[in-house]
N, C-alpha and C. Protein backbone atom coordinates (compact mmCIF):
# COMPACT_ATOMS: atom_id res chain seq x y z
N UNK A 1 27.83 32.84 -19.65
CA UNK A 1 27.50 31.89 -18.60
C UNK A 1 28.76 31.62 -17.80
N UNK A 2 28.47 31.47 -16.86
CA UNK A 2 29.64 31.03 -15.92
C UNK A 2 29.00 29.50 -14.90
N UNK A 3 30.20 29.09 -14.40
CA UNK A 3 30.17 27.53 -13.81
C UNK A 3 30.93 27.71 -13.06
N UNK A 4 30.66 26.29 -11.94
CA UNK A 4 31.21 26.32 -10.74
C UNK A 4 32.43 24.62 -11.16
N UNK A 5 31.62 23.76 -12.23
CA UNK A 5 32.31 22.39 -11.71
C UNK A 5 31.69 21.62 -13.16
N UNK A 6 32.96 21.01 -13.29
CA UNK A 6 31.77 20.10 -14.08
C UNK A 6 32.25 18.42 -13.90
N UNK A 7 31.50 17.95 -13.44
CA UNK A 7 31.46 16.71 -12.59
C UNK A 7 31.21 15.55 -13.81
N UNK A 8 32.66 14.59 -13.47
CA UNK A 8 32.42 13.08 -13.93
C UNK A 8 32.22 11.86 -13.84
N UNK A 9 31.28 11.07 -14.24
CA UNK A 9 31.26 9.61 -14.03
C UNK A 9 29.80 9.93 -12.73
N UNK A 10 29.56 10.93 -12.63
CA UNK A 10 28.55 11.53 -11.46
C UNK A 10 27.14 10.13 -11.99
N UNK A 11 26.80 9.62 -10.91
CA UNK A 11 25.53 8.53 -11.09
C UNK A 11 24.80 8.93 -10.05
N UNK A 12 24.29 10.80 -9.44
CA UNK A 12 23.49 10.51 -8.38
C UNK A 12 22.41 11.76 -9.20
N UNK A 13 22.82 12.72 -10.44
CA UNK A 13 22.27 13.25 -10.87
C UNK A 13 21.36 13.21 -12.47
N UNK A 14 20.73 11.46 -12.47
CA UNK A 14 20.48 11.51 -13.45
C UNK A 14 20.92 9.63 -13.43
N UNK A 15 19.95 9.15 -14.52
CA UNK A 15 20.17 8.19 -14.82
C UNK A 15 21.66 7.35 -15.67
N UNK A 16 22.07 6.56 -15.37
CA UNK A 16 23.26 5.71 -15.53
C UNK A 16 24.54 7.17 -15.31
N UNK A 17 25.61 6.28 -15.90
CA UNK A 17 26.94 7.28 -15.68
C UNK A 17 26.78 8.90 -16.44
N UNK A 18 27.13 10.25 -15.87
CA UNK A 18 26.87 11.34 -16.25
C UNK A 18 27.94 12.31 -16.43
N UNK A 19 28.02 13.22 -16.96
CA UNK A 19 28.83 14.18 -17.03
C UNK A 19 27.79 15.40 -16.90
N UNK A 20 28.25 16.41 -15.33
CA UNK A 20 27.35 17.53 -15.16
C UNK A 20 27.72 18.52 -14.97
N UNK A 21 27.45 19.61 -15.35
CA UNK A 21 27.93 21.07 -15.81
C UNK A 21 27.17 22.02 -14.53
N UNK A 22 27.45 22.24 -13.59
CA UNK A 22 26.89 23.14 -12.38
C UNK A 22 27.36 24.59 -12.56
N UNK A 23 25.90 24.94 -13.44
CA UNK A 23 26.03 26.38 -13.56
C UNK A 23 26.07 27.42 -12.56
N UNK A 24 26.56 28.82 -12.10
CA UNK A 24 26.16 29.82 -11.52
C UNK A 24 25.22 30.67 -12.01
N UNK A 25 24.47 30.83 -10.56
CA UNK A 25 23.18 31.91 -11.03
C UNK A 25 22.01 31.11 -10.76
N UNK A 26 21.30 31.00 -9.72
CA UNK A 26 19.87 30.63 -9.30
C UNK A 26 18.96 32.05 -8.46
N UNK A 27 18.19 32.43 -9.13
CA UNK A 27 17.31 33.43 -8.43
C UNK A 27 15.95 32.70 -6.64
N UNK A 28 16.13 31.57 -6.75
CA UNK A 28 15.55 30.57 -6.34
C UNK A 28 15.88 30.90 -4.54
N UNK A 29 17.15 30.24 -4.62
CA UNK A 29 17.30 30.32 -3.44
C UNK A 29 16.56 29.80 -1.80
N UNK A 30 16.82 28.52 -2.62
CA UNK A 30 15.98 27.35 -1.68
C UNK A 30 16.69 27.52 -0.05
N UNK A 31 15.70 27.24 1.23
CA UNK A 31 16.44 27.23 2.21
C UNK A 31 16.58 25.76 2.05
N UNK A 32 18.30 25.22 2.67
CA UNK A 32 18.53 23.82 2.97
C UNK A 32 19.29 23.27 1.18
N UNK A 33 19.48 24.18 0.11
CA UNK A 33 20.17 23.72 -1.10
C UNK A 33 20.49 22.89 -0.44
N UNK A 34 21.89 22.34 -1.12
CA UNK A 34 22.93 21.55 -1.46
C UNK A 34 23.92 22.23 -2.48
N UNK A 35 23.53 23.38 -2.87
CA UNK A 35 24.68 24.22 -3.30
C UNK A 35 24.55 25.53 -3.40
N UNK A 36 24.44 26.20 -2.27
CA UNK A 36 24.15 27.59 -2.04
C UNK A 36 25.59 28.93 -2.64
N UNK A 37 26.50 28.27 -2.94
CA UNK A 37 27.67 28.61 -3.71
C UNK A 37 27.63 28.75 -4.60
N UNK A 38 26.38 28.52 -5.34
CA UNK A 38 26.19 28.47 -6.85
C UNK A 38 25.21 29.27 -7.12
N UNK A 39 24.52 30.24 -6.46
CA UNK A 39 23.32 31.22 -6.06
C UNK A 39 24.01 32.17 -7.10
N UNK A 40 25.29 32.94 -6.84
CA UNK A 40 25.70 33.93 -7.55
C UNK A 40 26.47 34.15 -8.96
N UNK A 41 25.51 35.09 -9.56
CA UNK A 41 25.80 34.29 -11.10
C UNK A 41 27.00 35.17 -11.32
N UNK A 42 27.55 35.90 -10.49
CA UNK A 42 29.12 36.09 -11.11
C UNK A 42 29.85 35.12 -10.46
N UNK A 43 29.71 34.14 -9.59
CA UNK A 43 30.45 33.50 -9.31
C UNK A 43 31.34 32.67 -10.14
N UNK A 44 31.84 31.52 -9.80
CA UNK A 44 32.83 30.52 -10.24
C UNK A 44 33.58 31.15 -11.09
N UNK A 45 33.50 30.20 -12.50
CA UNK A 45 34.37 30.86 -13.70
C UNK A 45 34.00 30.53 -14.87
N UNK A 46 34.36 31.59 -15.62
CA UNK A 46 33.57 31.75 -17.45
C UNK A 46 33.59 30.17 -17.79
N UNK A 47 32.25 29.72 -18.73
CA UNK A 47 32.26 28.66 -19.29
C UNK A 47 32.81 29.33 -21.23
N UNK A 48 33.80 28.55 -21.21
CA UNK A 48 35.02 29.00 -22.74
C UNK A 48 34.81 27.87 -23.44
N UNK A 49 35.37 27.52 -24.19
CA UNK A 49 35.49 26.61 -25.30
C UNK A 49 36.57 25.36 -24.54
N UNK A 50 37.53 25.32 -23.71
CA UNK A 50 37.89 24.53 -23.21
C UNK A 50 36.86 23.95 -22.05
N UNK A 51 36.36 24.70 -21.83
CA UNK A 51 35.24 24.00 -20.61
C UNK A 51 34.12 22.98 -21.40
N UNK A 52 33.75 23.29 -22.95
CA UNK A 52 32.80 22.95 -23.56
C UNK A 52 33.59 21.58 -23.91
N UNK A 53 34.73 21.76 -24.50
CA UNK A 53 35.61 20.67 -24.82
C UNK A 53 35.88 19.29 -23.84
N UNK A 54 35.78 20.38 -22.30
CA UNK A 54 36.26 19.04 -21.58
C UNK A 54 34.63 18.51 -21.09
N UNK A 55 33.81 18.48 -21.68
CA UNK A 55 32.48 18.18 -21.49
C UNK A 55 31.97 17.37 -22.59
N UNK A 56 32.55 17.42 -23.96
CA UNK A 56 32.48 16.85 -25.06
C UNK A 56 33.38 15.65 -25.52
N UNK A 57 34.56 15.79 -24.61
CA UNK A 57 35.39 14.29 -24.00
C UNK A 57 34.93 13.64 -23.75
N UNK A 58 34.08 13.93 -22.45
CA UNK A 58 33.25 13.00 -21.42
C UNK A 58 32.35 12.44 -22.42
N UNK A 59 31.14 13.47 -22.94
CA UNK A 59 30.23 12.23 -24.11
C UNK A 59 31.03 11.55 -25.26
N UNK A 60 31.89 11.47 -25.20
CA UNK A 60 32.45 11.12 -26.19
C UNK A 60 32.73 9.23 -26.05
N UNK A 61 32.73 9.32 -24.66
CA UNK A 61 32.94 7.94 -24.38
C UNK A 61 31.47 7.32 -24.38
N UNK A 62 31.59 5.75 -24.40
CA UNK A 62 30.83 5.19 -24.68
C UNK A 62 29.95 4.70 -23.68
N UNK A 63 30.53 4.87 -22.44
CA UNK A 63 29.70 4.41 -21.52
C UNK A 63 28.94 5.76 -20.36
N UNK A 64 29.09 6.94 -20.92
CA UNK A 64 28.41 8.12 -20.40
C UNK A 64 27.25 8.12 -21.46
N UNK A 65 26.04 8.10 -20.26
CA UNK A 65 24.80 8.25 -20.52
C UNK A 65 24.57 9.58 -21.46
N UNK A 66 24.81 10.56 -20.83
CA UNK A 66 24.37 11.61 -21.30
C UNK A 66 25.12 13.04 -20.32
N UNK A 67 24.34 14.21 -20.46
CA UNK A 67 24.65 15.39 -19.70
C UNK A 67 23.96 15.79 -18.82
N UNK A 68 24.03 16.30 -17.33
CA UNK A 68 22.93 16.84 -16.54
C UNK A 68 23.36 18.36 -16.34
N UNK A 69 22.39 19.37 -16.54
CA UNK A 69 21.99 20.88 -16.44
C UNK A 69 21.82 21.12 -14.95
N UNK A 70 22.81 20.85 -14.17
CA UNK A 70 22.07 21.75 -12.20
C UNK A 70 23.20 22.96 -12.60
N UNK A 71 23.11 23.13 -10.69
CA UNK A 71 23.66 24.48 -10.61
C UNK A 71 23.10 24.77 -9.50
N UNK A 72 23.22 26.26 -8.84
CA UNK A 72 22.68 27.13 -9.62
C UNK A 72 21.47 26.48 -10.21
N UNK A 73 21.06 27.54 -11.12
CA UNK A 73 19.88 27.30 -12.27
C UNK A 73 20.13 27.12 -13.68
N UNK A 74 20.10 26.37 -13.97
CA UNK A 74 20.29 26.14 -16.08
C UNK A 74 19.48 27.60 -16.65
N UNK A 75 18.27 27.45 -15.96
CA UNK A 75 16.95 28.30 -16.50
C UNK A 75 17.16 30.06 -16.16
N UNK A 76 18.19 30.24 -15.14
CA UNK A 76 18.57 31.55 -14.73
C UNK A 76 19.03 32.32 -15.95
N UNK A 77 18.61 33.89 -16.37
CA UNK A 77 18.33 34.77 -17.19
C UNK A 77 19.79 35.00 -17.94
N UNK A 78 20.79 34.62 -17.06
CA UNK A 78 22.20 34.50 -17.80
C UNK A 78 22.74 33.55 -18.21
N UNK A 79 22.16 32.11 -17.71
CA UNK A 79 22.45 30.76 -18.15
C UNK A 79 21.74 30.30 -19.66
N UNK A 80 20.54 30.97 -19.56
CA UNK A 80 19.22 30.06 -20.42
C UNK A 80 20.02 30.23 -21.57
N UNK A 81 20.65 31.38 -22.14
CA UNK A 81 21.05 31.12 -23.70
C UNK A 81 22.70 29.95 -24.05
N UNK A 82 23.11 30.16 -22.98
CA UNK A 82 24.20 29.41 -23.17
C UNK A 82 23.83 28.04 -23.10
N UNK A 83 22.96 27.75 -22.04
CA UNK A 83 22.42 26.27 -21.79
C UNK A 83 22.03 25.73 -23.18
N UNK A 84 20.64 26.67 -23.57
CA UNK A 84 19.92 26.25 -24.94
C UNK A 84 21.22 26.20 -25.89
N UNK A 85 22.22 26.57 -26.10
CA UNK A 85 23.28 26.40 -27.36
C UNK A 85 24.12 25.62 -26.94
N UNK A 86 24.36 25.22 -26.08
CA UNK A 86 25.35 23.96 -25.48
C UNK A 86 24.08 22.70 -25.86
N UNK A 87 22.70 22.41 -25.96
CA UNK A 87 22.43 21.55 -25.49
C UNK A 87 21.84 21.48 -26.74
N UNK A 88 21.48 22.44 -27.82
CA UNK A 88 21.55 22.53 -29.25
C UNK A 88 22.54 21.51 -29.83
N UNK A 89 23.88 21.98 -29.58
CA UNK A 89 25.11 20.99 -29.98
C UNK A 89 25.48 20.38 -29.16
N UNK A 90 24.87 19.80 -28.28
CA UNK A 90 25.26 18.01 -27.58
C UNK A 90 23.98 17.21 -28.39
N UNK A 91 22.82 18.03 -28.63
CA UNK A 91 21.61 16.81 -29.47
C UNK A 91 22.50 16.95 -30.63
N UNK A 92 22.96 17.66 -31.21
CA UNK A 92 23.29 17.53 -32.85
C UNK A 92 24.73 16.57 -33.04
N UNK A 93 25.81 16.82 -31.67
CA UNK A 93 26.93 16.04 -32.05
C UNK A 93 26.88 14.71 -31.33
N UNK A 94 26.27 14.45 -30.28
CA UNK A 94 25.78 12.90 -29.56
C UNK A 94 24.31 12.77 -29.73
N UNK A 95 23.49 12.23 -30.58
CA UNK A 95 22.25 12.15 -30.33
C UNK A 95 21.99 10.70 -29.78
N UNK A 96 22.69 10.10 -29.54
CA UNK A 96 22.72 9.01 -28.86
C UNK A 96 22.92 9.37 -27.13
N UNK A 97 23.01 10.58 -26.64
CA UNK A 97 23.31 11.27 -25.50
C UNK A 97 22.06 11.61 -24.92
N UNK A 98 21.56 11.26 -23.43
CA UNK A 98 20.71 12.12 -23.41
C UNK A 98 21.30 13.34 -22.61
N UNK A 99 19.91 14.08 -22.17
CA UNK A 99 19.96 15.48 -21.58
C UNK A 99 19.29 15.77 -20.58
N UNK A 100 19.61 15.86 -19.11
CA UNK A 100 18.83 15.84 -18.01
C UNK A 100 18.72 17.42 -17.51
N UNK A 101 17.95 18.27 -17.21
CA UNK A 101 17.91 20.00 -16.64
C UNK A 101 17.48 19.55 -15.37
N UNK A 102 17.96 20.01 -14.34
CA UNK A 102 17.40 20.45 -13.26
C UNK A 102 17.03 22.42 -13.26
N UNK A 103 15.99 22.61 -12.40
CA UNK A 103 15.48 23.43 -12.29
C UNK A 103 14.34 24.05 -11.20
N UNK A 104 14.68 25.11 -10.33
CA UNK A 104 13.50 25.45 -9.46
C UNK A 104 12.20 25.88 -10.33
N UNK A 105 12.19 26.47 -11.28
CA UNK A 105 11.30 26.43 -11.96
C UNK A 105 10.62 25.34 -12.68
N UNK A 106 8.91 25.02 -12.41
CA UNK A 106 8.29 24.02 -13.13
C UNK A 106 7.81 24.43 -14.27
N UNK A 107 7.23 23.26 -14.73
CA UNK A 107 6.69 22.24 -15.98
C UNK A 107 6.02 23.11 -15.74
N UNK A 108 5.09 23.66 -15.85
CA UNK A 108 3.73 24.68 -16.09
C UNK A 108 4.37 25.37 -16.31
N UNK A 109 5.31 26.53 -16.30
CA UNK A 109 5.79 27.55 -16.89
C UNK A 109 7.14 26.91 -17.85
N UNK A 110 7.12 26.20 -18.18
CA UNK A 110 8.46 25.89 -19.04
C UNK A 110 7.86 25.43 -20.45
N UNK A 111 6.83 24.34 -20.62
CA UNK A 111 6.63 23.37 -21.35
C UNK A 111 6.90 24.00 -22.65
N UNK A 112 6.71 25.07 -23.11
CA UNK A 112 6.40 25.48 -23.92
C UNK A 112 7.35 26.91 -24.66
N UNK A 113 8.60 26.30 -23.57
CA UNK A 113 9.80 27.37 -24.15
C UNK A 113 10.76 26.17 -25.50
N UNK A 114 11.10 26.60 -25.60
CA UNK A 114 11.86 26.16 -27.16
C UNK A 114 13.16 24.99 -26.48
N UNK A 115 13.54 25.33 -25.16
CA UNK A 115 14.79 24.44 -24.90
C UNK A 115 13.90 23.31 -24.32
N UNK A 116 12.74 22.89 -24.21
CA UNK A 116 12.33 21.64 -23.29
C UNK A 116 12.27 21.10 -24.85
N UNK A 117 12.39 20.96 -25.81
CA UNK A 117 12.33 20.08 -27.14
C UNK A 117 13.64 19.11 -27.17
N UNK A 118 15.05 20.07 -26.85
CA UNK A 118 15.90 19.64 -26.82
C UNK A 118 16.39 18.51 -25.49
N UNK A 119 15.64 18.53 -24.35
CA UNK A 119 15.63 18.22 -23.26
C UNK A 119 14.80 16.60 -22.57
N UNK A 120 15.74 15.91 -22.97
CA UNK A 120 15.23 14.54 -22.51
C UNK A 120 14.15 14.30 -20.93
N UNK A 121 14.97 14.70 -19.68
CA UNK A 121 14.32 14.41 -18.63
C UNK A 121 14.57 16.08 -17.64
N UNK A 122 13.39 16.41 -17.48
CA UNK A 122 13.39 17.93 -16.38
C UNK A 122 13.08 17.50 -14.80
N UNK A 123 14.00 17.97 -14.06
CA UNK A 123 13.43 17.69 -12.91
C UNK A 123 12.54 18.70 -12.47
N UNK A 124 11.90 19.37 -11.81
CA UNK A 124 11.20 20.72 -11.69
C UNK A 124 11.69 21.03 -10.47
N UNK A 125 10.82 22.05 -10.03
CA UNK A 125 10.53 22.43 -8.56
C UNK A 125 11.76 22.85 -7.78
N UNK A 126 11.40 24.19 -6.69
CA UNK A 126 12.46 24.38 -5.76
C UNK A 126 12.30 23.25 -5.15
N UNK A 127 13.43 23.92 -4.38
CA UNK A 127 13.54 22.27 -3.01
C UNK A 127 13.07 22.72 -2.02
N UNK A 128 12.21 21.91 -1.18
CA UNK A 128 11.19 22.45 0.00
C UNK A 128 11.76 21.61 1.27
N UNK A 129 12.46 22.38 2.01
CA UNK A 129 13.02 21.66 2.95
C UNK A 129 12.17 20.68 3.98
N UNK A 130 11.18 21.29 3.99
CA UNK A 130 10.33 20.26 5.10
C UNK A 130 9.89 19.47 4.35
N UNK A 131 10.02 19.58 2.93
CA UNK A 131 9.55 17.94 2.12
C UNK A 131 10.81 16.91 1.53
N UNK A 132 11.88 17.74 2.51
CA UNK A 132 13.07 16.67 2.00
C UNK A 132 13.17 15.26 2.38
N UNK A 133 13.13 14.21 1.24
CA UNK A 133 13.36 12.93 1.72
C UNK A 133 15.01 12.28 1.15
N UNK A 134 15.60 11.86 1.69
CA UNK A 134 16.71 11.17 1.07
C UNK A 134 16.22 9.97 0.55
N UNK A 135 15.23 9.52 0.83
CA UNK A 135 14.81 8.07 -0.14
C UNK A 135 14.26 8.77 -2.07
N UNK A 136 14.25 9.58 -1.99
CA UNK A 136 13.31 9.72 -3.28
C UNK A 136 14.49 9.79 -4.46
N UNK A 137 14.10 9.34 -5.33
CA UNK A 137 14.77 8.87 -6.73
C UNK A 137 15.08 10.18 -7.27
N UNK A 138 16.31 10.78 -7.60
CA UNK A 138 17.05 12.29 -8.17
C UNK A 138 16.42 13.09 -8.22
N UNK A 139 15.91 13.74 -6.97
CA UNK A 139 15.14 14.95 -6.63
C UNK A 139 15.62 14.98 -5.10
N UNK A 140 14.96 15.70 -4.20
CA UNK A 140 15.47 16.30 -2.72
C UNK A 140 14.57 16.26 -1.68
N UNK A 141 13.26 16.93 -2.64
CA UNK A 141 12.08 17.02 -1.64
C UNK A 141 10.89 16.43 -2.85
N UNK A 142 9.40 16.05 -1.90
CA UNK A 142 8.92 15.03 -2.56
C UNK A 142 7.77 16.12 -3.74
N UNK A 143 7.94 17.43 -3.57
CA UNK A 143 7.17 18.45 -4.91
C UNK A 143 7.75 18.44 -5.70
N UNK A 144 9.32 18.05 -5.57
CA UNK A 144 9.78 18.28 -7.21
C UNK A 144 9.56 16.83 -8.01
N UNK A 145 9.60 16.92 -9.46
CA UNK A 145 8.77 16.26 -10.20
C UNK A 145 10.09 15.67 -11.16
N UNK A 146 10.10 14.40 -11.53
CA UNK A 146 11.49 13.89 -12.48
C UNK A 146 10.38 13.38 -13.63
N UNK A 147 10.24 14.49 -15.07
CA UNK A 147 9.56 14.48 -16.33
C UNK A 147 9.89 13.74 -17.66
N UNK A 148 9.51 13.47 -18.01
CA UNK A 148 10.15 12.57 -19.25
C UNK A 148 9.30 13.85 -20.35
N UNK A 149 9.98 14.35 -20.98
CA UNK A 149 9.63 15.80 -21.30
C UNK A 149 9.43 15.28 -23.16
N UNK A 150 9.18 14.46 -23.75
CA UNK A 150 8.79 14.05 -24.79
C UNK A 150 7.66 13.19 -24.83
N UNK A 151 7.86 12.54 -23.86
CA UNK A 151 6.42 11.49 -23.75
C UNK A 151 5.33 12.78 -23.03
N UNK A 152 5.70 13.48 -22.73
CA UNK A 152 5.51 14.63 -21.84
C UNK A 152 4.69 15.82 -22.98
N UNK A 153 5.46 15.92 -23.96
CA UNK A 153 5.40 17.04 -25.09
C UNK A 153 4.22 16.41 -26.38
N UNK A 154 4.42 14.48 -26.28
CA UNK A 154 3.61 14.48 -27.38
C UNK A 154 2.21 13.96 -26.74
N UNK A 155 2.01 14.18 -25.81
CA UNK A 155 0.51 13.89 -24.88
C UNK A 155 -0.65 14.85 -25.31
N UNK A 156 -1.60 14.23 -25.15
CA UNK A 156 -2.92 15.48 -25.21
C UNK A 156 -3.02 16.38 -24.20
N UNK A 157 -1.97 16.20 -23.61
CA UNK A 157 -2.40 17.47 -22.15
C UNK A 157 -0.74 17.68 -22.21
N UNK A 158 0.15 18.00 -22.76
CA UNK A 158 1.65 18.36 -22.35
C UNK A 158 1.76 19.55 -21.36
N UNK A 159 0.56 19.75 -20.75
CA UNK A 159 1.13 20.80 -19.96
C UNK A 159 1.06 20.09 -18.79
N UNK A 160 0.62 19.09 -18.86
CA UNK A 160 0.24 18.21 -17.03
C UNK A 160 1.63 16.75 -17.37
N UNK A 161 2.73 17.09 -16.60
CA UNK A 161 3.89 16.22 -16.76
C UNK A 161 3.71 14.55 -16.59
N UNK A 162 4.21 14.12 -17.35
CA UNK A 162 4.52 12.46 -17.46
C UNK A 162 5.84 12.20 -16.56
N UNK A 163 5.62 11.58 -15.58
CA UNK A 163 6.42 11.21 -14.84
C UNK A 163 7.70 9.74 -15.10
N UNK A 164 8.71 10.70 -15.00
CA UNK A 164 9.28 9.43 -15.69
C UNK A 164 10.04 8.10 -15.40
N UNK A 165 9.78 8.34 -13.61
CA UNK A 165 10.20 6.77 -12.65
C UNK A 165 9.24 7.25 -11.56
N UNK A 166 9.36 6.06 -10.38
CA UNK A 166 8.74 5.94 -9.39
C UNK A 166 9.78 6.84 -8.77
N UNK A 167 8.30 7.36 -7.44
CA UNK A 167 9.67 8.04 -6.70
C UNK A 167 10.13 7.83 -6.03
N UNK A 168 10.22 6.43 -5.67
CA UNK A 168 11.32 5.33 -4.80
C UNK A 168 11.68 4.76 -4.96
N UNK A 169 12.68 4.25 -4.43
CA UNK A 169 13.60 3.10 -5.45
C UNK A 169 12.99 1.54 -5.30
């Protein structure tokens, strides 16, 4: 896996204070991103054991919420295994941490892969430029969906998402 950034004290990707890991590699390729630099998955630079480290600082403190998964794509074919084992050992060494994924790919094709267990809140959906609102609560445009992916998982229908705020403030 490779990364572009990994961002601290960040409060616009995810609920309360965050630490976020912006992977390279999105097959997606939304017109109008917000990080079209992060499209190419050889880009940035190798994620190593010091990169994991300076990410495991950040939860380490007491007043970081948790971790957020953008990019790029978390879910992209060179990210997904590193993501799922980074986020393996952030539930096992902070479980008091949560775990936020962003992703152009939705909840109907995900629910039921092995990393949404580990995964507190999914945002879904590309970003649709003509549905971009700047009012809407940590999403871009108003199709993508912010999931609470456990209340989500233990439902009689887990494949139809539980929404997990309003989408305005």
């Amino acid at each position: 896996m490779r990364y572009h950034n990994i961002t601290k004290d960040d409060m616009l990707n995810g609920d309360g204070l965050r630490v976020v890991l912006w992977v390279a590699g999105c097959s997606h390729c939304c017109e109008g991103c917000q990080n079209p630099s992060t499209w190419d998955a050889n880009g940035g630079i190798p994620f190593d054991e010091d990169a994991k480290e300076e990410i495991f600082a950040e939860l380490r403190k007491p007043y970081i919420s948790g971790i957020t998964f953008s990019g790029g794509d978390p879910m992209y074919c060179s990210n997904y295994p590193d993501v799922k084992a980074l986020a393996q050992e952030i539930r096992e060494k902070f479980p008091n941490k949560n775990i936020w994924l962003y992703t152009g790919d939705v909840w109907e094709n995900l629910y039921e892969d092995p990393l949404m267990k580990l995964i507190d809140v999914l945002v879904d959906g590309e970003f649709h430029i003509e549905e971009r609102d700047v009012k809407l609560l940590w999403k871009g445009s108003a199709n993508q969906r912010v999931i609470d992916v456990a209340a989500t998982l233990a439902s009689d229908t887990p494949e139809v998402p539980v929404a997990y705020c309003d989408d305005y403030y």
